[in-house]
PDB file of N, CA and C in Angstrom:
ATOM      1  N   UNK A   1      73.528  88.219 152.034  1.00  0.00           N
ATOM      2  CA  UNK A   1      72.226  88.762 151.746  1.00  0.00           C
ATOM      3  C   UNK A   1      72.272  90.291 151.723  1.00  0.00           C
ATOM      4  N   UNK A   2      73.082  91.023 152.677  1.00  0.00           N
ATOM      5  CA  UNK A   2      72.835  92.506 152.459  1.00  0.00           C
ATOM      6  C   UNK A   2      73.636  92.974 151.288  1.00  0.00           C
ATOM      7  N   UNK A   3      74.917  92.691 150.809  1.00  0.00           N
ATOM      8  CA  UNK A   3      75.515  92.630 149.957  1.00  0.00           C
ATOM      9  C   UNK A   3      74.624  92.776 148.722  1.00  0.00           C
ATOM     10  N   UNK A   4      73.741  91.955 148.528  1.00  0.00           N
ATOM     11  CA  UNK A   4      73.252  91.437 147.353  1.00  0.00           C
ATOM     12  C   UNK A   4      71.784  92.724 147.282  1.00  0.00           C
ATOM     13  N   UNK A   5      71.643  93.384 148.557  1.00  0.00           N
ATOM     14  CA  UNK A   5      70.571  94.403 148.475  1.00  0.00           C
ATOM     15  C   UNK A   5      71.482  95.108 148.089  1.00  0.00           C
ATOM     16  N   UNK A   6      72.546  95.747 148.965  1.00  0.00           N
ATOM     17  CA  UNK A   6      73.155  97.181 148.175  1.00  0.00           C
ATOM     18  C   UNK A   6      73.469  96.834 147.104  1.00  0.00           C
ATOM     19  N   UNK A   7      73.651  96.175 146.102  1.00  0.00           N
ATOM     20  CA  UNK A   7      73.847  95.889 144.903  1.00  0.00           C
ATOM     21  C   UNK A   7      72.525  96.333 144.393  1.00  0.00           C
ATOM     22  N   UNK A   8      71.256  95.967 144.407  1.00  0.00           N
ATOM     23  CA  UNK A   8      69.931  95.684 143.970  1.00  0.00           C
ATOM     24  C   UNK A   8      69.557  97.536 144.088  1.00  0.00           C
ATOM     25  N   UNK A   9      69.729  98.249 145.370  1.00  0.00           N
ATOM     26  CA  UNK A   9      69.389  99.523 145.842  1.00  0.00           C
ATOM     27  C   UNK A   9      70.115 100.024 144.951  1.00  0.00           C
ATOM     28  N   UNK A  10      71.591 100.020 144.461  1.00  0.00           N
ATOM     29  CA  UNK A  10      72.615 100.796 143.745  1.00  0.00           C
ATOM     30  C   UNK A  10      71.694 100.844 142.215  1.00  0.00           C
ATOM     31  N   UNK A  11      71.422  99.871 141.674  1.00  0.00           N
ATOM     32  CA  UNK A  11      71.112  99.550 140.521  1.00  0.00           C
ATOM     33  C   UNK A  11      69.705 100.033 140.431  1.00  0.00           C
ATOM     34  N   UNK A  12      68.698 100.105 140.894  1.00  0.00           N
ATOM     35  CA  UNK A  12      67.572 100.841 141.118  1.00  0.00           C
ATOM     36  C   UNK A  12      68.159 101.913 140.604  1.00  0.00           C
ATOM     37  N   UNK A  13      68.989 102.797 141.502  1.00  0.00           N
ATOM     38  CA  UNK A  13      69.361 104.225 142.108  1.00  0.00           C
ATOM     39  C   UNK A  13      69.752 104.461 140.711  1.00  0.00           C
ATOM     40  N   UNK A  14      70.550 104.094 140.052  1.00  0.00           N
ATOM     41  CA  UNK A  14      71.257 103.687 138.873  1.00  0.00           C
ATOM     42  C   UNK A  14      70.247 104.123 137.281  1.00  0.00           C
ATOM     43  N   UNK A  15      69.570 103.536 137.402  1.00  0.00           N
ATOM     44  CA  UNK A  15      68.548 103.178 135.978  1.00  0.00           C
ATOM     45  C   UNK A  15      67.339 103.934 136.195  1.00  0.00           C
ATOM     46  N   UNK A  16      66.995 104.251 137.341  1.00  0.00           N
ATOM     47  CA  UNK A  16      66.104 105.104 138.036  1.00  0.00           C
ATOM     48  C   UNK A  16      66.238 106.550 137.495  1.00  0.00           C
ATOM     49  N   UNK A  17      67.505 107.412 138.071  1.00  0.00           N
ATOM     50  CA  UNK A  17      67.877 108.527 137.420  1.00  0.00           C
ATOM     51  C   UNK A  17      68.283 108.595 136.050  1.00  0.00           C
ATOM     52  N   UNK A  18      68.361 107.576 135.198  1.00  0.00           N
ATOM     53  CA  UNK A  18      68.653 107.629 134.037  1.00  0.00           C
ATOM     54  C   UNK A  18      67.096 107.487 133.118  1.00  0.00           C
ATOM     55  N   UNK A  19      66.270 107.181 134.198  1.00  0.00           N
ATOM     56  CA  UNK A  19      65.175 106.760 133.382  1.00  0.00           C
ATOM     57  C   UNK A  19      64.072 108.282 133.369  1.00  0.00           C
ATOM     58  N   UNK A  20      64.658 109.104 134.669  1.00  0.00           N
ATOM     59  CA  UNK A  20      63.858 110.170 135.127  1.00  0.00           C
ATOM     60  C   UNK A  20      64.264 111.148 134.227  1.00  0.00           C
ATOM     61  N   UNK A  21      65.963 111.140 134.103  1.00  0.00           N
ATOM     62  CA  UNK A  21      66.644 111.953 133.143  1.00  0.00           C
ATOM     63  C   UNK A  21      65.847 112.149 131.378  1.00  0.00           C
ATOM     64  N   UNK A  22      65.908 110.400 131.428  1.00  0.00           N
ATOM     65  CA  UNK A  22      65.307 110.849 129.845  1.00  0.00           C
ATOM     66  C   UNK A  22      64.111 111.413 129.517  1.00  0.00           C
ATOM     67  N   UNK A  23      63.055 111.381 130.418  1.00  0.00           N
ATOM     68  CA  UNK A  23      61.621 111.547 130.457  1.00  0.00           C
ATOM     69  C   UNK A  23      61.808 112.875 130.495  1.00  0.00           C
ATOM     70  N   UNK A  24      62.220 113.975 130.405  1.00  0.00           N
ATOM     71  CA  UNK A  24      62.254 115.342 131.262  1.00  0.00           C
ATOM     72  C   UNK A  24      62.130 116.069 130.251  1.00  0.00           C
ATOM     73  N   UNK A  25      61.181 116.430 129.669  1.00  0.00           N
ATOM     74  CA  UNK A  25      60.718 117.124 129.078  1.00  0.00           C
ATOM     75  C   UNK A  25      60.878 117.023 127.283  1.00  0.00           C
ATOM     76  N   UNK A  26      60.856 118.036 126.211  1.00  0.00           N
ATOM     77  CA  UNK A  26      60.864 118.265 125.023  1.00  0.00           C
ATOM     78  C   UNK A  26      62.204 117.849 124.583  1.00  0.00           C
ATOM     79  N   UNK A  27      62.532 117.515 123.608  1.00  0.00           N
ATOM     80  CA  UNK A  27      64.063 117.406 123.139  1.00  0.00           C
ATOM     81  C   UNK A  27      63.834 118.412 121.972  1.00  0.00           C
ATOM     82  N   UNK A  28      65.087 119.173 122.026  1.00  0.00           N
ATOM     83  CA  UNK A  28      65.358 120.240 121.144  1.00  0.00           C
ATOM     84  C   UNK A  28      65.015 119.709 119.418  1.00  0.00           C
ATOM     85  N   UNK A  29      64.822 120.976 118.729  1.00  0.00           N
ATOM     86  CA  UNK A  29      64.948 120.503 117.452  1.00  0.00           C
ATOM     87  C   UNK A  29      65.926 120.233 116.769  1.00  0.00           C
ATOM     88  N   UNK A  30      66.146 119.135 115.902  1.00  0.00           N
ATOM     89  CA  UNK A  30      67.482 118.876 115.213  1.00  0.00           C
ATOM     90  C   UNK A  30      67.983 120.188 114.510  1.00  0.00           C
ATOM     91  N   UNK A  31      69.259 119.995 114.902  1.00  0.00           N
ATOM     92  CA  UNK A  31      69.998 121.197 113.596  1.00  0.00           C
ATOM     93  C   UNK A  31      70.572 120.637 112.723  1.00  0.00           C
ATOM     94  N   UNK A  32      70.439 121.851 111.793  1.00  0.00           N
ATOM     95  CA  UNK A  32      71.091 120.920 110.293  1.00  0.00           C
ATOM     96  C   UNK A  32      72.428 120.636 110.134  1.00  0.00           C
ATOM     97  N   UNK A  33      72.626 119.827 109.623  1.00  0.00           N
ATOM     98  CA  UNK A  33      74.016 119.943 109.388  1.00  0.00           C
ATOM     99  C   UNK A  33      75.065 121.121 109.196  1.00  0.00           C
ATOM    100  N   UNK A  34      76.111 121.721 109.410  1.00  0.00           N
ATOM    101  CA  UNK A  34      77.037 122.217 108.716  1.00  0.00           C
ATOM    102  C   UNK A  34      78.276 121.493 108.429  1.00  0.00           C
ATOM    103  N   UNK A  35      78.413 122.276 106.910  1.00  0.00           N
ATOM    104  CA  UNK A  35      79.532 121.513 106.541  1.00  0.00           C
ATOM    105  C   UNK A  35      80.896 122.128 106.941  1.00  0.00           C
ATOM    106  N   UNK A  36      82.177 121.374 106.791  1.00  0.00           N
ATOM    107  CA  UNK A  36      83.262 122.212 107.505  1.00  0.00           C
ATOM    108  C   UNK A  36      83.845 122.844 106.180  1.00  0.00           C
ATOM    109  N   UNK A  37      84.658 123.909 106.307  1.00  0.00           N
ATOM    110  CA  UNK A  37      85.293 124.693 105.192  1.00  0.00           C
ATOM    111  C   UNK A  37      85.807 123.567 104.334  1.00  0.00           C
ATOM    112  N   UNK A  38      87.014 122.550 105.188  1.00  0.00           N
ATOM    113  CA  UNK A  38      87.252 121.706 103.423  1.00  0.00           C
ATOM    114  C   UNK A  38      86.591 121.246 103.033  1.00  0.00           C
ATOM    115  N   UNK A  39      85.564 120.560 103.477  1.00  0.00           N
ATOM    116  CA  UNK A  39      84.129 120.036 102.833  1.00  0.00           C
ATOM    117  C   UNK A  39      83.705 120.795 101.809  1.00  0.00           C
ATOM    118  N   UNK A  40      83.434 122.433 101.886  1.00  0.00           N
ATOM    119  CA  UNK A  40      82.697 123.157 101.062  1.00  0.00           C
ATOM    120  C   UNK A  40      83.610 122.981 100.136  1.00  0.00           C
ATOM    121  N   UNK A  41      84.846 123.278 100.381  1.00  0.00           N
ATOM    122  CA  UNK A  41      85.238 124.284  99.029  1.00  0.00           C
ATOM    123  C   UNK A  41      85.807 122.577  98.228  1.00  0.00           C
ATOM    124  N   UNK A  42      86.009 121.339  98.935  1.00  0.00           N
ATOM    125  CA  UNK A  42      85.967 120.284  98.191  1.00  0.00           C
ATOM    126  C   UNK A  42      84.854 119.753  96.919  1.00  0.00           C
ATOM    127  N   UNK A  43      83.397 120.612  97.428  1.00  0.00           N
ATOM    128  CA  UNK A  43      82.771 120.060  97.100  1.00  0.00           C
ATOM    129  C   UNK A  43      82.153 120.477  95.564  1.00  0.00           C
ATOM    130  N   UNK A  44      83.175 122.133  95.329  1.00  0.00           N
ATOM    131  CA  UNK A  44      83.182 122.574  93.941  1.00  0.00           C
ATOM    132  C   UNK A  44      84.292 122.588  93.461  1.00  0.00           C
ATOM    133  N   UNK A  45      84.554 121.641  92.350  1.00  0.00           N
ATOM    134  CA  UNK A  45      86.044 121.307  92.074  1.00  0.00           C
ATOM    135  C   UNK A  45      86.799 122.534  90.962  1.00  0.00           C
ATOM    136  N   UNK A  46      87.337 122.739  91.029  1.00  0.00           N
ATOM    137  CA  UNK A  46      88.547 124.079  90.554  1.00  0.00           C
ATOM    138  C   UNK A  46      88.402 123.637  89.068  1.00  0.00           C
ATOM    139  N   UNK A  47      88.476 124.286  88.329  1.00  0.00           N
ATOM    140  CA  UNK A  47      88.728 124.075  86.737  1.00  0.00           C
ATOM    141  C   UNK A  47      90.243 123.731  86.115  1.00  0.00           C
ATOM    142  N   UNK A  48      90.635 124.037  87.546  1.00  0.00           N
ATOM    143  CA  UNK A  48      92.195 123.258  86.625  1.00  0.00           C
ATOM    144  C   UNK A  48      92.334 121.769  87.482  1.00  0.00           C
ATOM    145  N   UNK A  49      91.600 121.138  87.811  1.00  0.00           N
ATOM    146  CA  UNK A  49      91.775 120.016  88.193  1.00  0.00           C
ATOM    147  C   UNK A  49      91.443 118.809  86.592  1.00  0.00           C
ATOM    148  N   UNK A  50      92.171 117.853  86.521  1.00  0.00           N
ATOM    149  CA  UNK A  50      91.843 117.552  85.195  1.00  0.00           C
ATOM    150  C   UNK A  50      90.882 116.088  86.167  1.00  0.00           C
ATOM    151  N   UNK A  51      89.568 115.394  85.163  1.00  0.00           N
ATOM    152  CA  UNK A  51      88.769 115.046  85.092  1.00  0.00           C
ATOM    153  C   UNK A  51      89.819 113.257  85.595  1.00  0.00           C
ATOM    154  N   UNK A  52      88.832 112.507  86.366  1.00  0.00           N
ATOM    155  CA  UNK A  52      89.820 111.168  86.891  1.00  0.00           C
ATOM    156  C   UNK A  52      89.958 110.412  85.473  1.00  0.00           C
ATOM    157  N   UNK A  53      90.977 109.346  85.637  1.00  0.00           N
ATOM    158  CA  UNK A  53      91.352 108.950  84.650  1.00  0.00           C
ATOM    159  C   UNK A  53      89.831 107.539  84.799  1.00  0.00           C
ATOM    160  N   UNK A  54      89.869 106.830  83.142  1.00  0.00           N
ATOM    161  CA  UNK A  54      88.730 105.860  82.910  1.00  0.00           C
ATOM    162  C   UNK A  54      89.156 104.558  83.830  1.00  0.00           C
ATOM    163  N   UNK A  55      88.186 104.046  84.572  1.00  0.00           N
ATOM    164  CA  UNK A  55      88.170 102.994  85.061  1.00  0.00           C
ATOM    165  C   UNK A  55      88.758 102.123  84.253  1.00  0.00           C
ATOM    166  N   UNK A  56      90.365 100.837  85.195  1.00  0.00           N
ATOM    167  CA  UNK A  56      90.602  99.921  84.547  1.00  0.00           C
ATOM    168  C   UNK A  56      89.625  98.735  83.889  1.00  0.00           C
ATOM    169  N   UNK A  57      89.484  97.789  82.921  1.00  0.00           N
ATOM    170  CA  UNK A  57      89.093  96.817  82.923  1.00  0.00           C
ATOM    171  C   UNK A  57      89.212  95.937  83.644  1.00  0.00           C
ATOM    172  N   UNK A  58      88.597  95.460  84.101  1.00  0.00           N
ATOM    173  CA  UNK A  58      88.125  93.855  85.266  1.00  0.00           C
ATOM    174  C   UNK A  58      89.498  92.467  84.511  1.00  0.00           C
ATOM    175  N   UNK A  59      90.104  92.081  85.463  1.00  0.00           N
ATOM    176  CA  UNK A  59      91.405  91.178  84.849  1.00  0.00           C
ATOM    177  C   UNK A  59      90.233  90.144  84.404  1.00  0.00           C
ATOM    178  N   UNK A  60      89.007  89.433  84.680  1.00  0.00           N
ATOM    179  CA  UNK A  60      88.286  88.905  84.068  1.00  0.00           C
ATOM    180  C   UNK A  60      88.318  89.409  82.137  1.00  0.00           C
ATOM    181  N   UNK A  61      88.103  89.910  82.157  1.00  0.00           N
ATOM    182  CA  UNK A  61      88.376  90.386  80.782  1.00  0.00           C
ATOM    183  C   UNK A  61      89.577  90.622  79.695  1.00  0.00           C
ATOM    184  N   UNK A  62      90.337  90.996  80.765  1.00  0.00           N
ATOM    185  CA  UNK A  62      92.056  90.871  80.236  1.00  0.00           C
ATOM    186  C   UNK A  62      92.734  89.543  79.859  1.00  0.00           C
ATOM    187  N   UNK A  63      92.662  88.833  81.172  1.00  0.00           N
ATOM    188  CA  UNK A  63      93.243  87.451  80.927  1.00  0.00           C
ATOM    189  C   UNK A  63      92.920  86.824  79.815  1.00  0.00           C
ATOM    190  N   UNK A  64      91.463  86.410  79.207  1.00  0.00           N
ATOM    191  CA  UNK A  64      91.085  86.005  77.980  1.00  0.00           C
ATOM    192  C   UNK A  64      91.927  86.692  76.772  1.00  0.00           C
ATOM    193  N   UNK A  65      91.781  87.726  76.271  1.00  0.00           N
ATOM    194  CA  UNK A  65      92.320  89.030  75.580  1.00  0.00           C
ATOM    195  C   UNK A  65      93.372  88.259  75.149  1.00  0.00           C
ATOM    196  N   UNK A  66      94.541  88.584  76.480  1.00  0.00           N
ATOM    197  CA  UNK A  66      96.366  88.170  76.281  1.00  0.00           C
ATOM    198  C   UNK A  66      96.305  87.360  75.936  1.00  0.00           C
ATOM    199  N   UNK A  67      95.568  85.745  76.763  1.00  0.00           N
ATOM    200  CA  UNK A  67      96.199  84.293  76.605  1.00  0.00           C
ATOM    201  C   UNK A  67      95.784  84.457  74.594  1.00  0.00           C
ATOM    202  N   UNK A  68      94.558  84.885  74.100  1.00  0.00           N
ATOM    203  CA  UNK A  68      94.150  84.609  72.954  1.00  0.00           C
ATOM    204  C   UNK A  68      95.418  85.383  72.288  1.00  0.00           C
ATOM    205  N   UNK A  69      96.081  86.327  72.660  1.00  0.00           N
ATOM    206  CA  UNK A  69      96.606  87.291  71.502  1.00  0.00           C
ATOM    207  C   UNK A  69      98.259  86.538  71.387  1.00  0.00           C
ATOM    208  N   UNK A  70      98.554  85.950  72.665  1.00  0.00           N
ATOM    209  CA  UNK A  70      99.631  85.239  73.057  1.00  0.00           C
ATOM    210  C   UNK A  70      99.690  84.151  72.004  1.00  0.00           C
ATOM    211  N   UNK A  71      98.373  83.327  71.809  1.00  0.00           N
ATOM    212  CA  UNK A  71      98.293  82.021  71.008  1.00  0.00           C
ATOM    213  C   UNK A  71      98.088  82.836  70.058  1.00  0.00           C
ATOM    214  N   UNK A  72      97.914  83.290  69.261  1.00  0.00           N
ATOM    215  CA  UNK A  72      97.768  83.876  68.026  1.00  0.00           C
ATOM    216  C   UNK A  72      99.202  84.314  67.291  1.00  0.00           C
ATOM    217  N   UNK A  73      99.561  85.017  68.088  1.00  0.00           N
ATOM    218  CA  UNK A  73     101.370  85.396  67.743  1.00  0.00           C
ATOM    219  C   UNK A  73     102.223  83.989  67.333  1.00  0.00           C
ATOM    220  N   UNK A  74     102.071  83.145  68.584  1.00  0.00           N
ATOM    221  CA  UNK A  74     102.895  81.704  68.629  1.00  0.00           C
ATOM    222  C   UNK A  74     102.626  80.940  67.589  1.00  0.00           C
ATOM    223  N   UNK A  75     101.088  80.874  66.889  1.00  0.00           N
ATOM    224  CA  UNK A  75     100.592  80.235  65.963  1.00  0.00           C
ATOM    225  C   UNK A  75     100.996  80.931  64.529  1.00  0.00           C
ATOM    226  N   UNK A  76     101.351  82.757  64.505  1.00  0.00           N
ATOM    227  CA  UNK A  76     101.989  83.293  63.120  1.00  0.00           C
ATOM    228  C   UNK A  76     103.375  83.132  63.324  1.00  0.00           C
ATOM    229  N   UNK A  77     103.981  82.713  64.333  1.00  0.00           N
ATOM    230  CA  UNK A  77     105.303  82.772  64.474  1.00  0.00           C
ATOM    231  C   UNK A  77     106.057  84.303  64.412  1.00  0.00           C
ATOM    232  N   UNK A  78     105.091  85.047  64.942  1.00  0.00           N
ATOM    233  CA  UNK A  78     105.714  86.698  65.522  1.00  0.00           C
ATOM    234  C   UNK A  78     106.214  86.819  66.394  1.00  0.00           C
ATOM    235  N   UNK A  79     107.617  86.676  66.980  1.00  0.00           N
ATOM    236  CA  UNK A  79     108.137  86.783  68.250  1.00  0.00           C
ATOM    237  C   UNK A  79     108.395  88.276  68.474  1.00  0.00           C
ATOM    238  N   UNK A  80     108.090  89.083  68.093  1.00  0.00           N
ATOM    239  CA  UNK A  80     108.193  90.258  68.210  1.00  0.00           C
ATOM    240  C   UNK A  80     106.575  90.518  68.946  1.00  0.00           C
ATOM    241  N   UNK A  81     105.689  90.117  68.797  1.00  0.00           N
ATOM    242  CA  UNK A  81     104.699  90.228  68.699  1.00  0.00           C
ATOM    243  C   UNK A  81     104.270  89.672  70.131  1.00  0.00           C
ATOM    244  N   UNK A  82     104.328  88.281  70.149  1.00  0.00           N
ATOM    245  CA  UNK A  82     104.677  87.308  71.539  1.00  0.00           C
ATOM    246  C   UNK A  82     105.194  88.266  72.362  1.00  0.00           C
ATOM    247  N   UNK A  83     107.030  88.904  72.224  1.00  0.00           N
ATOM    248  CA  UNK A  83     106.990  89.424  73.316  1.00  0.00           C
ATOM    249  C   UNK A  83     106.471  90.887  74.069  1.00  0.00           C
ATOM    250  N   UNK A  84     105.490  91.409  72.965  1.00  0.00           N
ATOM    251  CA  UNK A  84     105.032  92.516  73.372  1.00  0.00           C
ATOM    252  C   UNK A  84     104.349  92.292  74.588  1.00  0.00           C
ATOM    253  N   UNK A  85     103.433  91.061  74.988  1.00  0.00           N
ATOM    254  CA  UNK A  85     102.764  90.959  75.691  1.00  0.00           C
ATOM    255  C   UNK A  85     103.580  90.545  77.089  1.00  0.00           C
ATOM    256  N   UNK A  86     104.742  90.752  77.030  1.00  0.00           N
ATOM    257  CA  UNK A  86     105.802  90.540  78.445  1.00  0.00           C
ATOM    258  C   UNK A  86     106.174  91.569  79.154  1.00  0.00           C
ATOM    259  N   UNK A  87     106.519  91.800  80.070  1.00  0.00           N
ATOM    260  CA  UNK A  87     107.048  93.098  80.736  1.00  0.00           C
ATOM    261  C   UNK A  87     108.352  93.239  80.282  1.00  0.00           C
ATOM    262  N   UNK A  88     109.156  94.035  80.491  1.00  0.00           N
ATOM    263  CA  UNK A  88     110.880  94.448  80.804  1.00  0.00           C
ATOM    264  C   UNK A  88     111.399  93.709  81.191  1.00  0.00           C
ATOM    265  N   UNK A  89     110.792  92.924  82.072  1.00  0.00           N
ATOM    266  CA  UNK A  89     111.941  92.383  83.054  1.00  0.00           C
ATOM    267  C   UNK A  89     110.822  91.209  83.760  1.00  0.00           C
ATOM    268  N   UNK A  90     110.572  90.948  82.712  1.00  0.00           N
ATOM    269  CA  UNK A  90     109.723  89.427  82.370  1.00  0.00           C
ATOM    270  C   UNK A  90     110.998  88.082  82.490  1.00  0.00           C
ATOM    271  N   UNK A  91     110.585  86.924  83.521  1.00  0.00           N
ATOM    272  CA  UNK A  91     111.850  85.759  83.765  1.00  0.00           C
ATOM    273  C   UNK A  91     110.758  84.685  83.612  1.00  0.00           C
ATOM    274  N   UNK A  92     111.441  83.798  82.716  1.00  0.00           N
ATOM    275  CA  UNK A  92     110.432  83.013  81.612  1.00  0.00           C
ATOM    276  C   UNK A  92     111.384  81.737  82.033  1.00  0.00           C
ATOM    277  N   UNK A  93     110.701  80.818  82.589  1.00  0.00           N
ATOM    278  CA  UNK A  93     111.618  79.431  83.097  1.00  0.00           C
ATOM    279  C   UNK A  93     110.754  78.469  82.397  1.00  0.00           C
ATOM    280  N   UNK A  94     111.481  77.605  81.257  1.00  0.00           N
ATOM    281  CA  UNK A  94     110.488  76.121  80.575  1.00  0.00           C
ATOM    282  C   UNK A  94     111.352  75.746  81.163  1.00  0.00           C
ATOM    283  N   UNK A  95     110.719  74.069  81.052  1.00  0.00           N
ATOM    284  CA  UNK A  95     111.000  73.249  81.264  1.00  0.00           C
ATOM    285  C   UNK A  95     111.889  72.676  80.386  1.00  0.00           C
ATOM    286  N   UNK A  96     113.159  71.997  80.729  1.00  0.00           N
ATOM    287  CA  UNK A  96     114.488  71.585  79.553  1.00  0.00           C
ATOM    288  C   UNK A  96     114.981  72.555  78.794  1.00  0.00           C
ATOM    289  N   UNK A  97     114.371  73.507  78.843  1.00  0.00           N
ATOM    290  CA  UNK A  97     114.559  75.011  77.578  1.00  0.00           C
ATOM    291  C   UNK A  97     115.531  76.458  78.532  1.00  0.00           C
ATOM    292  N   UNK A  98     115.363  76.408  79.538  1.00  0.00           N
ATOM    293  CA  UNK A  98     116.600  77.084  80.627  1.00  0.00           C
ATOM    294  C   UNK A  98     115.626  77.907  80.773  1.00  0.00           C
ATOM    295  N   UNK A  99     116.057  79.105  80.902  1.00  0.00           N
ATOM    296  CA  UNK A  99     115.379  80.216  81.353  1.00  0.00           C
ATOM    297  C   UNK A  99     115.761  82.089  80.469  1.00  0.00           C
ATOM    298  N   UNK A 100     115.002  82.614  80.384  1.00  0.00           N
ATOM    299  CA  UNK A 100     114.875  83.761  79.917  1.00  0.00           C
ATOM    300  C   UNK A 100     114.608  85.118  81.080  1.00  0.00           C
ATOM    301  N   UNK A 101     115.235  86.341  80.630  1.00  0.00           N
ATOM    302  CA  UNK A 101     115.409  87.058  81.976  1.00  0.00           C
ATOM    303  C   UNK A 101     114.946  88.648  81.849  1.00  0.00           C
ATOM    304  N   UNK A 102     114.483  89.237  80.200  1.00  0.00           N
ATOM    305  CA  UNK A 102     113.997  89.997  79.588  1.00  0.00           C
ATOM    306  C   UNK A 102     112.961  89.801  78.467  1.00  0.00           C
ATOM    307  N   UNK A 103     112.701  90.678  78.101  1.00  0.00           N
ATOM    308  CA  UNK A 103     111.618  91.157  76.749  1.00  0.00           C
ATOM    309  C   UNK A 103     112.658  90.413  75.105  1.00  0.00           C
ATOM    310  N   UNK A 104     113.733  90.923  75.431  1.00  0.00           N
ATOM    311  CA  UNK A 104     114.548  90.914  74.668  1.00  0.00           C
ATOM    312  C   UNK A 104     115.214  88.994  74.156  1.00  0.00           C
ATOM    313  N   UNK A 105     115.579  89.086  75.796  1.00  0.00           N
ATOM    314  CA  UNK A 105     116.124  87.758  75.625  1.00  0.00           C
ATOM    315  C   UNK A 105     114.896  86.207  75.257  1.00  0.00           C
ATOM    316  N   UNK A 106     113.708  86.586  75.536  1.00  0.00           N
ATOM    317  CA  UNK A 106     112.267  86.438  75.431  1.00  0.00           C
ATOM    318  C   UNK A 106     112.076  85.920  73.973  1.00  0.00           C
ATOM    319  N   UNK A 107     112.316  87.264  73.124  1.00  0.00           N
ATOM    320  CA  UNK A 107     112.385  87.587  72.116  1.00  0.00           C
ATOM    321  C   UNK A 107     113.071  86.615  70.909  1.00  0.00           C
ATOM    322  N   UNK A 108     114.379  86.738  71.324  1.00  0.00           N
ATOM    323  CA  UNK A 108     115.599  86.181  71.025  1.00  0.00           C
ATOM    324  C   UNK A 108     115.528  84.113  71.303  1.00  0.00           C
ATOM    325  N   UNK A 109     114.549  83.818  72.101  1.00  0.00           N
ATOM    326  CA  UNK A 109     114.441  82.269  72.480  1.00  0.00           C
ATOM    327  C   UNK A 109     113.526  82.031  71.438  1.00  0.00           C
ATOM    328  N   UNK A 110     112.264  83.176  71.104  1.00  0.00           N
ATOM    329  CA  UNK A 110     111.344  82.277  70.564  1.00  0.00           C
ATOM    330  C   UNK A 110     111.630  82.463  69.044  1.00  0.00           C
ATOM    331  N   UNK A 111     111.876  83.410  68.461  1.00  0.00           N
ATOM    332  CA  UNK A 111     112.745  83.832  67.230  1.00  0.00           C
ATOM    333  C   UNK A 111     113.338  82.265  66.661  1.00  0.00           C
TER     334      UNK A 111
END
């Protein structure tokens, strides 16, 4: 039981001065912000900085694009064309047909 008062007295004592603290008078007026030096001089950009490059397209939009331009090539029989849409070092595995390991060799299968 006394235990459980000095606990109860502490915690009074506790929330008490924190409660007297806040009440105590006016609170100052806000100050404004300042900004810090790299802030400022970030915030007027230099004339030799060149302008960001254009936002990519959304792969929503791409994927359609290729697969169509992909079937289109395969359907004129342009393998030159087909493999534009591959990387360098594009590895192309069919099924029964082996595997391909470049642009070139890519090239050279569907040819």
């Amino acid at each position: 039981m006394r235990r459980s008062t000095i606990l109860a007295a502490v915690a009074v004592a506790t929330f008490g001065a924190l409660g007297v603290a806040a009440c105590g008078g006016e609170a100052p007026p806000p100050q404004p912000p300042s900004l810090p030096v790299a802030a400022a001089s970030a915030a007027a950009p230099s004339p030799t900085t060149a302008p960001p490059p254009p936002a990519k397209p959304p792969l929503s939009d791409l994927i359609p694009q290729t697969l169509k331009g992909i079937g289109d090539a395969f359907n004129a029989h342009d393998a030159q064309k087909m493999a534009g849409y591959y990387a360098d070092d594009a590895a192309v595995y069919t099924y029964g047909g082996g595997e391909t390991h470049s642009r070139g060799d890519l090239q050279n299968s569907i040819a």
